[in-house]
Protein backbone atom coordinates (compact mmCIF):
# COMPACT_ATOMS: atom_id res chain seq x y z
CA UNK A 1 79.39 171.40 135.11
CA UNK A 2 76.50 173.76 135.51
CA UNK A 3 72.87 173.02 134.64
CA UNK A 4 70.46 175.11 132.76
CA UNK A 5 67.14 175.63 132.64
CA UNK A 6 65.07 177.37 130.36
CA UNK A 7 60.98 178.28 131.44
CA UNK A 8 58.66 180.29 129.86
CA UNK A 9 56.45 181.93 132.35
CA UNK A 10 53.06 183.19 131.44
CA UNK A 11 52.12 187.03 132.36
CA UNK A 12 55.22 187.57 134.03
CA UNK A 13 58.11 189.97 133.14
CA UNK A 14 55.76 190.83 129.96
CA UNK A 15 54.30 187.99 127.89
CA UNK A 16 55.98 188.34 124.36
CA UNK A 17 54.41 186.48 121.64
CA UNK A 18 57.65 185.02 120.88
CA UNK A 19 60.84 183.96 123.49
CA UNK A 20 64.12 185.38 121.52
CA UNK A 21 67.12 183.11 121.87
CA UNK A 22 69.36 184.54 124.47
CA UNK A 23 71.99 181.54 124.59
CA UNK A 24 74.73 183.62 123.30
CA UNK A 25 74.00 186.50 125.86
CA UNK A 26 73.97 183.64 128.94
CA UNK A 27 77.49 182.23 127.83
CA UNK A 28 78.98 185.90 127.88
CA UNK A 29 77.50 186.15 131.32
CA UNK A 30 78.73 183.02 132.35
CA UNK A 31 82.19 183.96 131.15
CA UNK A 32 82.32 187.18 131.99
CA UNK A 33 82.31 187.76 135.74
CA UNK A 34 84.58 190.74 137.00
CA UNK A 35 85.11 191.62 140.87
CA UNK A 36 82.94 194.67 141.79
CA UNK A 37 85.64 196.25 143.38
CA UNK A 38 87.53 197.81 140.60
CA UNK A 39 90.50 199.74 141.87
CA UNK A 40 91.44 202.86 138.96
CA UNK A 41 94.66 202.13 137.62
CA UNK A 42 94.70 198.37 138.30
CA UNK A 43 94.51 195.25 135.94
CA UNK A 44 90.70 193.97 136.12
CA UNK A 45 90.60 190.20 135.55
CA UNK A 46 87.74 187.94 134.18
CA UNK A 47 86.53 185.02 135.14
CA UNK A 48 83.82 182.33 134.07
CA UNK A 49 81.07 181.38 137.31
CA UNK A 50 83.15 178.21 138.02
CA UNK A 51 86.50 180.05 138.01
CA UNK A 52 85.25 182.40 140.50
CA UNK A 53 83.16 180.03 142.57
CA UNK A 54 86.78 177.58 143.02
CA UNK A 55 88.98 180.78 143.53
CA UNK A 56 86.99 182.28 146.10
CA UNK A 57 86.04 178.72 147.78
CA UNK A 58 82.49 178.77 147.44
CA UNK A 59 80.75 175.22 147.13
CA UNK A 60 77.29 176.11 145.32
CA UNK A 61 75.54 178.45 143.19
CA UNK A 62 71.96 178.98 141.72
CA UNK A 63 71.07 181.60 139.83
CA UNK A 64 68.14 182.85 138.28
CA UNK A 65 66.78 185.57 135.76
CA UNK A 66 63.45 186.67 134.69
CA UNK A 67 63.20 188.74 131.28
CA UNK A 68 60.77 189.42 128.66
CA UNK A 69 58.48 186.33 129.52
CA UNK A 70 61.51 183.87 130.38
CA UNK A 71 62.87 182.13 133.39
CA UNK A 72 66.35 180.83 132.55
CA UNK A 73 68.37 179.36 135.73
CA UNK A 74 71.34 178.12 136.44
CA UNK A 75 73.29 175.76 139.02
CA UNK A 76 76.65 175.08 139.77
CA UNK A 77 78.97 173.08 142.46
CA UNK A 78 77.69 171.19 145.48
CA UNK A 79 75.26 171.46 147.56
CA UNK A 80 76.64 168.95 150.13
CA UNK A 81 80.49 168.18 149.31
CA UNK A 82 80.33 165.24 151.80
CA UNK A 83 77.79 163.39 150.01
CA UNK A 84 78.68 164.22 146.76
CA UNK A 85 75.84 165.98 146.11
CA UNK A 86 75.01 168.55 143.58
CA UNK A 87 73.06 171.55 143.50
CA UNK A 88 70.20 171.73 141.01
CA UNK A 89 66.92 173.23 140.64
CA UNK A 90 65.23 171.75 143.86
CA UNK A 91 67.95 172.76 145.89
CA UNK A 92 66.79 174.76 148.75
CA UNK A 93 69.00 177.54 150.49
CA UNK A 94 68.21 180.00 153.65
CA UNK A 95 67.21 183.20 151.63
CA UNK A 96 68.72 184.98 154.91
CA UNK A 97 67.48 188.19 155.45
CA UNK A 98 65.38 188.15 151.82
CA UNK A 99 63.03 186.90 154.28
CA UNK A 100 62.24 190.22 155.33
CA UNK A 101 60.10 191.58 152.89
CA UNK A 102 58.63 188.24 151.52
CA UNK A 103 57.48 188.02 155.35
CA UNK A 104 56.19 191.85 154.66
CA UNK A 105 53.62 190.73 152.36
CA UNK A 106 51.49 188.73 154.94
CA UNK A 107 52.26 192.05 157.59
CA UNK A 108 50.81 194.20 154.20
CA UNK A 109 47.62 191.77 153.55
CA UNK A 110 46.78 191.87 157.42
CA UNK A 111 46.56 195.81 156.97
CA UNK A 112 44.44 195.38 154.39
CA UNK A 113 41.93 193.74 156.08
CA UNK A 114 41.98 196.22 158.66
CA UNK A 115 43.37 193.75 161.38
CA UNK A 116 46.72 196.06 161.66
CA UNK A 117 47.44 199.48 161.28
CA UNK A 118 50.55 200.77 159.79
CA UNK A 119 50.52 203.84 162.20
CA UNK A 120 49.39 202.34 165.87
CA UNK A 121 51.47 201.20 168.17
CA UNK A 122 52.58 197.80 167.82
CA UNK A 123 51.51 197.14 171.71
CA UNK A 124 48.23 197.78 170.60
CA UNK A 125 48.29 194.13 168.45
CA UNK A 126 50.32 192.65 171.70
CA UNK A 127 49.00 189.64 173.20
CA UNK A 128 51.95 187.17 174.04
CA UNK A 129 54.55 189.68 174.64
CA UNK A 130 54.72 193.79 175.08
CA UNK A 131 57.68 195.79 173.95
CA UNK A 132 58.67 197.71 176.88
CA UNK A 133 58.15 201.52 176.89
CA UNK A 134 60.72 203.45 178.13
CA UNK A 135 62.09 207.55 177.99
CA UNK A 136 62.35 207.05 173.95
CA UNK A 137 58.94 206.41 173.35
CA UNK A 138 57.11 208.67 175.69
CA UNK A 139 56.06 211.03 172.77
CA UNK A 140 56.45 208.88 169.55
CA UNK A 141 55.99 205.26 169.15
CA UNK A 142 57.04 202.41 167.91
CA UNK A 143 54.83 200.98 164.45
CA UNK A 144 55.06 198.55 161.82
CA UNK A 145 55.57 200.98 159.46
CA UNK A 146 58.24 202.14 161.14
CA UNK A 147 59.62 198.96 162.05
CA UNK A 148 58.96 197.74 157.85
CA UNK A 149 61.58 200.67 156.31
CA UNK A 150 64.01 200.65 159.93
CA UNK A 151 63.29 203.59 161.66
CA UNK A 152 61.37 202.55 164.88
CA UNK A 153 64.15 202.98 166.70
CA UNK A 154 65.30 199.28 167.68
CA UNK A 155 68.14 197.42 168.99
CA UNK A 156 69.73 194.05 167.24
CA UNK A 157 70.86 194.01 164.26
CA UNK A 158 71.01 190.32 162.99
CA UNK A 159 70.66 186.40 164.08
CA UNK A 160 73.27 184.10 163.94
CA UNK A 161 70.84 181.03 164.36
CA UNK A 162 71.38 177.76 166.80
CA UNK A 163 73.00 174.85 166.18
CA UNK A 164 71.10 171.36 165.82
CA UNK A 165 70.82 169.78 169.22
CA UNK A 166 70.85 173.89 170.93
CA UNK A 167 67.87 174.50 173.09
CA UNK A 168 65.61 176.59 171.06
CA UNK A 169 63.84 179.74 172.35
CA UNK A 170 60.49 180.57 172.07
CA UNK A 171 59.99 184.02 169.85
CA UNK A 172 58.96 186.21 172.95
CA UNK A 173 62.29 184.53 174.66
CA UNK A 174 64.76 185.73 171.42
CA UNK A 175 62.80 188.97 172.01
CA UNK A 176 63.51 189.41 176.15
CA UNK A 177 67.25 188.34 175.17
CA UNK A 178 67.00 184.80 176.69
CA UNK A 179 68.14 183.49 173.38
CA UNK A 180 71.75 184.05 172.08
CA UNK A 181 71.16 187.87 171.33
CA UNK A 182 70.42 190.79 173.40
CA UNK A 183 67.33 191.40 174.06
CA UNK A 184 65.15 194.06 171.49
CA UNK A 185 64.53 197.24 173.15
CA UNK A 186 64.20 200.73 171.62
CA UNK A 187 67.39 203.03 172.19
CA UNK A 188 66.21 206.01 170.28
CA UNK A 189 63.36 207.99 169.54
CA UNK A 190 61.12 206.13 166.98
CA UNK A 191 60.85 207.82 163.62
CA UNK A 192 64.23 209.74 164.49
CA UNK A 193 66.44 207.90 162.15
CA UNK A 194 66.88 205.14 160.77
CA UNK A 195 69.08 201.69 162.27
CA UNK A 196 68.79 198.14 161.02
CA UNK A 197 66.72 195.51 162.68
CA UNK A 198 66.28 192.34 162.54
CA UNK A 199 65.01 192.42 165.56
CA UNK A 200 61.60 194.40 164.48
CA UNK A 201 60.94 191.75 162.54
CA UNK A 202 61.06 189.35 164.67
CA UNK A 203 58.27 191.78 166.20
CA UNK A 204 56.24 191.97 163.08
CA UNK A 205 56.60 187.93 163.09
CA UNK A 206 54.85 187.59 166.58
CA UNK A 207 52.09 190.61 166.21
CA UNK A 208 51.35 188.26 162.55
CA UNK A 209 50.91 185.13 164.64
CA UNK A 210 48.92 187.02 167.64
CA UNK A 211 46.54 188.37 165.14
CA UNK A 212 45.86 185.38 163.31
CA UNK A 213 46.12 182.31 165.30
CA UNK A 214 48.25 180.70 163.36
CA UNK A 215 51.86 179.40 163.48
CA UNK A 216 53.58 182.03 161.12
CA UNK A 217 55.46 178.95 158.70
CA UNK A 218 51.40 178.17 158.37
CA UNK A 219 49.97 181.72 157.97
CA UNK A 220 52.78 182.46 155.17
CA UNK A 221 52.45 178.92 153.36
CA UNK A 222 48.80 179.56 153.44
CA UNK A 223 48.51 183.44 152.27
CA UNK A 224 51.98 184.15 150.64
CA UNK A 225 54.07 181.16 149.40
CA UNK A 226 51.37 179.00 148.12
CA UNK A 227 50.19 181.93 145.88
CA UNK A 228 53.43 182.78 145.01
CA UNK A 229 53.76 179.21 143.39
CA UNK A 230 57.02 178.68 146.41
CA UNK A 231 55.06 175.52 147.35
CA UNK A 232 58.29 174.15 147.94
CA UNK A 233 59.62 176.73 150.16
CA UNK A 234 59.09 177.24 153.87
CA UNK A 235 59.47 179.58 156.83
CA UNK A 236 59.88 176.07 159.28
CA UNK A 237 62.83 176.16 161.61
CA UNK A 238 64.34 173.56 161.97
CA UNK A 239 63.56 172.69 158.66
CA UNK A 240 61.34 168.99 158.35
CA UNK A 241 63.51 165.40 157.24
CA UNK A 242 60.81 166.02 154.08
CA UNK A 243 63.37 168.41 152.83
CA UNK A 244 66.43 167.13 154.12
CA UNK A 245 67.34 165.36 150.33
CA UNK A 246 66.86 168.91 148.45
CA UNK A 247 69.07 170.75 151.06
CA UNK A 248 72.03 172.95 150.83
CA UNK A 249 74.80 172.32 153.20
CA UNK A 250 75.80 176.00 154.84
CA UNK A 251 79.51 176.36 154.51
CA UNK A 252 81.82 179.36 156.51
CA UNK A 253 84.29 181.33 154.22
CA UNK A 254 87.40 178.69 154.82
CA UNK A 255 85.14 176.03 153.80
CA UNK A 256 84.56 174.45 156.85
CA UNK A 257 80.73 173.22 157.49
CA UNK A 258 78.33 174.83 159.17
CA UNK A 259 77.70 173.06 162.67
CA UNK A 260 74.56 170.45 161.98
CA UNK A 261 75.27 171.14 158.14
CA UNK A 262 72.86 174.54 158.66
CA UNK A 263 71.37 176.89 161.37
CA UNK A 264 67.69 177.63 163.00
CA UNK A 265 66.31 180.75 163.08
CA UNK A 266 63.31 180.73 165.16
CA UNK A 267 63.89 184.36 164.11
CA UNK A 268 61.61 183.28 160.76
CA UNK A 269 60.55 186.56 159.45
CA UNK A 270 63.94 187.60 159.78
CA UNK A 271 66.22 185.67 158.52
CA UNK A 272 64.27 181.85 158.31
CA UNK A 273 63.08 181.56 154.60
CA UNK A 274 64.33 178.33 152.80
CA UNK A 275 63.55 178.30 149.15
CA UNK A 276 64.67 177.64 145.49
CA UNK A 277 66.35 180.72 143.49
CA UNK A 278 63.60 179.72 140.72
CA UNK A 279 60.84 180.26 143.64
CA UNK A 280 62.09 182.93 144.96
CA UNK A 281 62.18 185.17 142.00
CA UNK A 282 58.41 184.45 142.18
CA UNK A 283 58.25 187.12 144.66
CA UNK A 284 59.79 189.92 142.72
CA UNK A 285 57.97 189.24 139.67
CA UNK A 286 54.25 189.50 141.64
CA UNK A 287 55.69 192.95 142.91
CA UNK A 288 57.35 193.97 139.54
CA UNK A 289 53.93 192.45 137.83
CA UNK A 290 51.31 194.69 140.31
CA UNK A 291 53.44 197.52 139.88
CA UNK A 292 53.75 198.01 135.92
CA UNK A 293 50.46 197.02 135.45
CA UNK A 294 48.44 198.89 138.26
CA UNK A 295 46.07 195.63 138.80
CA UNK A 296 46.31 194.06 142.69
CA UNK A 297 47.54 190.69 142.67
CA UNK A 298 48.57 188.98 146.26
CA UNK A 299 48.68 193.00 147.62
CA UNK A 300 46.62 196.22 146.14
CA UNK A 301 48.28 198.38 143.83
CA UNK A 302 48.21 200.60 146.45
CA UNK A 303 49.53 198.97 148.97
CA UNK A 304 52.43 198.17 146.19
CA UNK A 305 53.27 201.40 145.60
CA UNK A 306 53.82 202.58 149.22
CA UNK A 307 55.74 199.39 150.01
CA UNK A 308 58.16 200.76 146.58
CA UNK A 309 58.12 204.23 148.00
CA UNK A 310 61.44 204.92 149.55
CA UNK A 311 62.42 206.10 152.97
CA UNK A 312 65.21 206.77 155.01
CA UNK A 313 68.01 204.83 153.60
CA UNK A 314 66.26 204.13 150.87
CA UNK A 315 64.20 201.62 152.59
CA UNK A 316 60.62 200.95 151.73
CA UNK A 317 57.93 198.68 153.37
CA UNK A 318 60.04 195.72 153.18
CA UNK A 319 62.00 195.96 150.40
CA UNK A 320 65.37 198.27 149.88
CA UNK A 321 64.51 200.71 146.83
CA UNK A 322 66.34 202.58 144.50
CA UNK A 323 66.05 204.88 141.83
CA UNK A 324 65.61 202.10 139.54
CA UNK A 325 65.46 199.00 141.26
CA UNK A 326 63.71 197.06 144.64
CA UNK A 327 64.73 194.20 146.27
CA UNK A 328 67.15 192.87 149.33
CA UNK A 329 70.03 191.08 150.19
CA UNK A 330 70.54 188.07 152.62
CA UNK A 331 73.11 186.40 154.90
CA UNK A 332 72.48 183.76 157.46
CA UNK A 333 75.19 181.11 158.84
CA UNK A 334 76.89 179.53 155.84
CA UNK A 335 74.45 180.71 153.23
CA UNK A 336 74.23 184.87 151.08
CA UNK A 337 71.46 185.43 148.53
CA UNK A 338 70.74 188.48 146.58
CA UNK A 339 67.17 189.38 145.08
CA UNK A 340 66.75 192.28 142.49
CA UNK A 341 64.63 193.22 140.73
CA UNK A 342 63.93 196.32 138.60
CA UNK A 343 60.65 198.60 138.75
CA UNK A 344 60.17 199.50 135.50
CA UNK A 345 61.94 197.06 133.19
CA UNK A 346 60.77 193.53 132.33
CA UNK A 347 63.99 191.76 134.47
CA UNK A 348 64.67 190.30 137.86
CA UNK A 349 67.63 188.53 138.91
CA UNK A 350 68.31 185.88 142.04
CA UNK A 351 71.55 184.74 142.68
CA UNK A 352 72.37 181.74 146.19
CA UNK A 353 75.24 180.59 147.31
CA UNK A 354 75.71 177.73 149.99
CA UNK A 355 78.77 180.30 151.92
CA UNK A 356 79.74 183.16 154.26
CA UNK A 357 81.26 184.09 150.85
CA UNK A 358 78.68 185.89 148.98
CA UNK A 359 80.61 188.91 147.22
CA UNK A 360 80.23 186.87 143.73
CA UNK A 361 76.51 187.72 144.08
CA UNK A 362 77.16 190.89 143.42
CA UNK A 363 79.57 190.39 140.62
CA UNK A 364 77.20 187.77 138.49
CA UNK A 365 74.19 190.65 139.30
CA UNK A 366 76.88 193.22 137.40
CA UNK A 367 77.75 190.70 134.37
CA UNK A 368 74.07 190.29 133.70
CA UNK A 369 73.33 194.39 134.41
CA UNK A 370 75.99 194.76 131.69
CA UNK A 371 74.81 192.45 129.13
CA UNK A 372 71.72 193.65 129.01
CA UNK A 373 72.14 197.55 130.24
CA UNK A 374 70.24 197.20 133.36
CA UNK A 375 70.59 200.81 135.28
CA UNK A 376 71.62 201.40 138.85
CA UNK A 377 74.17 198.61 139.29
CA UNK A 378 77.60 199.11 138.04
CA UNK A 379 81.10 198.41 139.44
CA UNK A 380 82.53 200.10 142.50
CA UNK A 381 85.30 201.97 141.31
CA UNK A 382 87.60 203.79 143.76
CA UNK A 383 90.99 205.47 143.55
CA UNK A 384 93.53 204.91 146.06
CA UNK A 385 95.21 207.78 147.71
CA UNK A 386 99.40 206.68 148.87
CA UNK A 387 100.02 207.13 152.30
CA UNK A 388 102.98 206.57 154.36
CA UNK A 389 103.48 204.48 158.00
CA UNK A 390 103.95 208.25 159.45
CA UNK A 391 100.69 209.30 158.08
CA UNK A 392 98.50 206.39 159.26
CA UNK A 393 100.09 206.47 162.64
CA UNK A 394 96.99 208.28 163.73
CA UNK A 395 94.14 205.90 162.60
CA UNK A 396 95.69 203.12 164.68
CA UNK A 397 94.08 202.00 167.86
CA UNK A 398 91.58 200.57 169.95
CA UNK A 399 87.85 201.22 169.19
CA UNK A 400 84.55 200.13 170.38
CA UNK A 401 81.46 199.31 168.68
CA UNK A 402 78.72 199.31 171.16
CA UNK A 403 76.53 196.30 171.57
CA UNK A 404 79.49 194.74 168.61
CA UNK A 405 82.47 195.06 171.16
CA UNK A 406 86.31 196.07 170.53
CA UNK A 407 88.31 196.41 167.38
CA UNK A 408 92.03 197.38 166.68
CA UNK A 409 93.34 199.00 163.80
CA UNK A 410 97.03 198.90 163.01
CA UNK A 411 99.56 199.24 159.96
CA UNK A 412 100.95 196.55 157.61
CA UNK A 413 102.62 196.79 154.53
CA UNK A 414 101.73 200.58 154.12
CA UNK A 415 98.15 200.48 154.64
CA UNK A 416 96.06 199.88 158.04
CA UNK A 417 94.15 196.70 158.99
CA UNK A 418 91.50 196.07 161.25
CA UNK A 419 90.97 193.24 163.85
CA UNK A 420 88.85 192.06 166.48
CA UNK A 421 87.21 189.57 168.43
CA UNK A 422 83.90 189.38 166.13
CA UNK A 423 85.16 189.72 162.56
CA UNK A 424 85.78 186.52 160.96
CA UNK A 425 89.06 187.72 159.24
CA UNK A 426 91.21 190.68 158.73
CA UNK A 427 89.97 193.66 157.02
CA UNK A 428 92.57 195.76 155.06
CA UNK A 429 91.82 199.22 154.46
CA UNK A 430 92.93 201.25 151.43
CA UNK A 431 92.40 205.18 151.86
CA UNK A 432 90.09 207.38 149.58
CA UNK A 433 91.42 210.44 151.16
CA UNK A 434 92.11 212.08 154.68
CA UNK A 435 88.96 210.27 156.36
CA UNK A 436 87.33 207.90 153.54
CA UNK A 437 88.79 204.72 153.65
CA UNK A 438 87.38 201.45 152.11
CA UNK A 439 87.86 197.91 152.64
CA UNK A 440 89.83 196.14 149.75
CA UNK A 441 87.88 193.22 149.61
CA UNK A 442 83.85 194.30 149.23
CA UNK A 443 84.75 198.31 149.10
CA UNK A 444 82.79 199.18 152.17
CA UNK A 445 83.44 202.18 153.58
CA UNK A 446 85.14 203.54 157.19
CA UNK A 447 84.66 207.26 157.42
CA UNK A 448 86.84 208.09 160.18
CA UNK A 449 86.27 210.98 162.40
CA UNK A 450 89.33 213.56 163.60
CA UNK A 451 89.02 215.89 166.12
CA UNK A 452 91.74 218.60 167.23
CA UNK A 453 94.74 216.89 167.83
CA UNK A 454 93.74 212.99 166.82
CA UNK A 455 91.06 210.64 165.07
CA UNK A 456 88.12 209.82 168.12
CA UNK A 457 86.18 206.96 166.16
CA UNK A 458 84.37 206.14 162.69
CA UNK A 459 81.34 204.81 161.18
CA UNK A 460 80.65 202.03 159.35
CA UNK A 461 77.41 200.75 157.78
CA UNK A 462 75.30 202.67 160.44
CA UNK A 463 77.55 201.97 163.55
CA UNK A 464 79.25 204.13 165.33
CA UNK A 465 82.70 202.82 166.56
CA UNK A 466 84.76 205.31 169.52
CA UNK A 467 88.26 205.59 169.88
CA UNK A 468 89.46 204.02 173.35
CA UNK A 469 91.62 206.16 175.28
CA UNK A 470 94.95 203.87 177.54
């Protein structure tokens, strides 16, 4: 059974005089989940929250929503199937790489106070560890704003934590590649375009704790969570025994636990933000808040406003921003969150799940979009273009993902699917036309590149896989 709560919180998503009754809007919500991959011409099915959360295997849900004054949250499932336990309002879950641009805020209030710069080089705020220079950044250089919206040019993408009982590495360790990823270098020209990293952050996270002194779970309980009323959320990794009874177990996508029931991300500004959905919606409403109403709050309206301003990508200064919305999504070992929230409207949404399986994040954030015509999320609709064994003959293969490693692509049933050492399943690929294909299960797309005589590679969310010639 799920759990409801219902909050009125003051000067927040507008202060109404009165709180309408939006029961009736919640059940249809609740009740009316569709996938967000809609294929034209096929049968869309509903589904209530629990439906989907048993079909697709997921253990735990909570979800919040902020609008016109009001909190109202939601909880579903288990947050530890072992014990028995259930998830409820307390229940904490890694906010995954939401922990980006709630870190961002301490980077922003450091600026400031005029003890970083947005525009110097980061070496310049260095004192436990320099980022090597090298032939990319002889004439530009790397900076936090650059390494804020993803375009300072850096190498790893993501964590995938340690396992309780796994020797930890030290932050300047993770960052020299002693830990379990490479190490974080810059491979292109700063400011040239723009590449994910995870691994700038974990920059930003050491240049925070060089320049204050402080640990950075301190610095951020201190200056960002605390006033953010997240007093129960925390940027420790491993996460204290003080938290252990209000913890979700991390679960993979077959179910299976997560090894030690959840991974450490000494990688904290990255990816290592436990919290509540309820407190974590705190952040975007202090954004949302300083932006309709001009006054500074935990940042200058200023500072807001270039943080909201998008670049490359659509990045901003922490946050991803669209035309209508700002906000982030997150997936560390066993756990996928989603944060939006929009600019302009009184509403901002937070859905966790304990699982590698967060696509119904994306579907609840669509069911409440449509209930209460939200712009700039809507379903993914494609249209699948036929095509024979003879015609995909050409897309099949072995390819290489640098820094990823190799993946194969071959035909079953009429369509192709892709394998390979690092993908935790199959992917099966339904075409869009000559050279846009899409996977079937989240709609991401694998623009494939043909040259004179045969295809030589594709791309896929920013990486750049090439054909391997036998």
């Amino acid at each position: 059974m799920r759990k409801l709560l219902f909050l009125l919180l003051v000067s927040a998503c507008s202060s109404p005089k009165d709180i309408p009754d939006y029961s009736e809007r919640y059940e249809r919500i609740i009740n009316g989940i569709q996938p967000s991959l809609q294929i034209e011409g096929e049968e869309i099915p509903t589904f209530s929250i629990e439906e989907r959360l048993k079909e697709k295997g997921i253990p735990g849900m909570s979800l919040a929503v902020c609008h016109d004054g009001e909190i109202w949250s939601s909880t579903y499932g288990m947050a530890d199937v072992g014990e028995n336990r259930k998830v409820d309002h307390a229940t904490m879950f890694l906010a995954g790489s939401i922990s980006k641009p709630v870190a961002a805020i301490r980077a922003h209030q450091l600026v400031e106070e005029g003890k970083l710069s947005l525009d110097s080089n980061v070496n310049d705020y260095r004192t436990s560890w320099h980022l090597p220079d090298n032939e990319y950044t002889i004439n530009e250089k790397v900076t936090l704003r650059r390494i804020l919206n993803h375009t300072a040019g850096l190498t790893v993408w993501g964590f995938p934590g340690y396992d309780n009982g796994d020797e930890i590495p030290s932050v300047p360790d993770v960052l020299d590649g002693k830990g379990n990823t490479d190490s974080v270098r810059v491979y292109k020209e700063p400011g040239e375009s723009w590449m994910y990293s995870g691994g700038g952050y974990t920059i930003i996270q050491l240049m925070i704790t060089d320049v204050t002194g402080e640990s950075f779970p301190t610095t951020m309980q201190k200056y960002v969570l605390d006033p953010l009323e997240m007093r129960e959320s925390t940027y420790e990794n491993p996460i204290p025994n003080k938290y252990h009874a209000n913890t979700a177990t991390g679960y993979r996508g077959n179910g299976d636990e997560v090894e030690g029931k959840w991974p450490i991300y000494p990688e904290m500004a990255a990816a290592g933000l436990w919290t509540t959905a309820t407190q974590l919606l705190q952040y975007g409403i202090e954004i949302q808040r300083i932006h309709q109403t001009k006054e500074d709050g935990i940042l200058k309206y200023e500072t807001v406003e270039e943080m909201l301003t998008p670049g490359m990508n659509g990045h901003g200064l922490g946050p991803g921003v669209s035309e209508y919305t700002f906000g982030h999504g997150g997936a560390d070992e066993g756990f996928r969150a989603q944060l939006t929230v929009w600019k302009d409207m009184p509403y901002a949404v937070v859905v966790m799940v304990n699982s590698d399986n967060g696509s119904i994040n994306r579907e609840v954030l669509s069911a409440i979009a449509k209930e209460f015509d939200l712009p700039g999320v809507v379903p993914n609709i494609k249209k699948v273009v036929q095509k024979t064994d003879e015609n995909l003959w050409m897309y099949t293969g072995k390819f290489n993902i640098p820094d990823y490693g190799e993946l194969k692509i071959d035909i079953e049933d009429n369509h192709l699917i892709i394998n390979g050492g690092f993908l935790d399943e199959t992917i099966h690929l339904a075409a869009e036309n000559d050279t846009l294909f899409f996977d079937r299960k989240d709609g991401t797309a694998i623009d494939f590149t043909i040259g004179e005589e045969d295809v030589t590679g594709f791309r896929v969310q920013g990486l750049e896989a090439i054909r391997i010639i036998d």
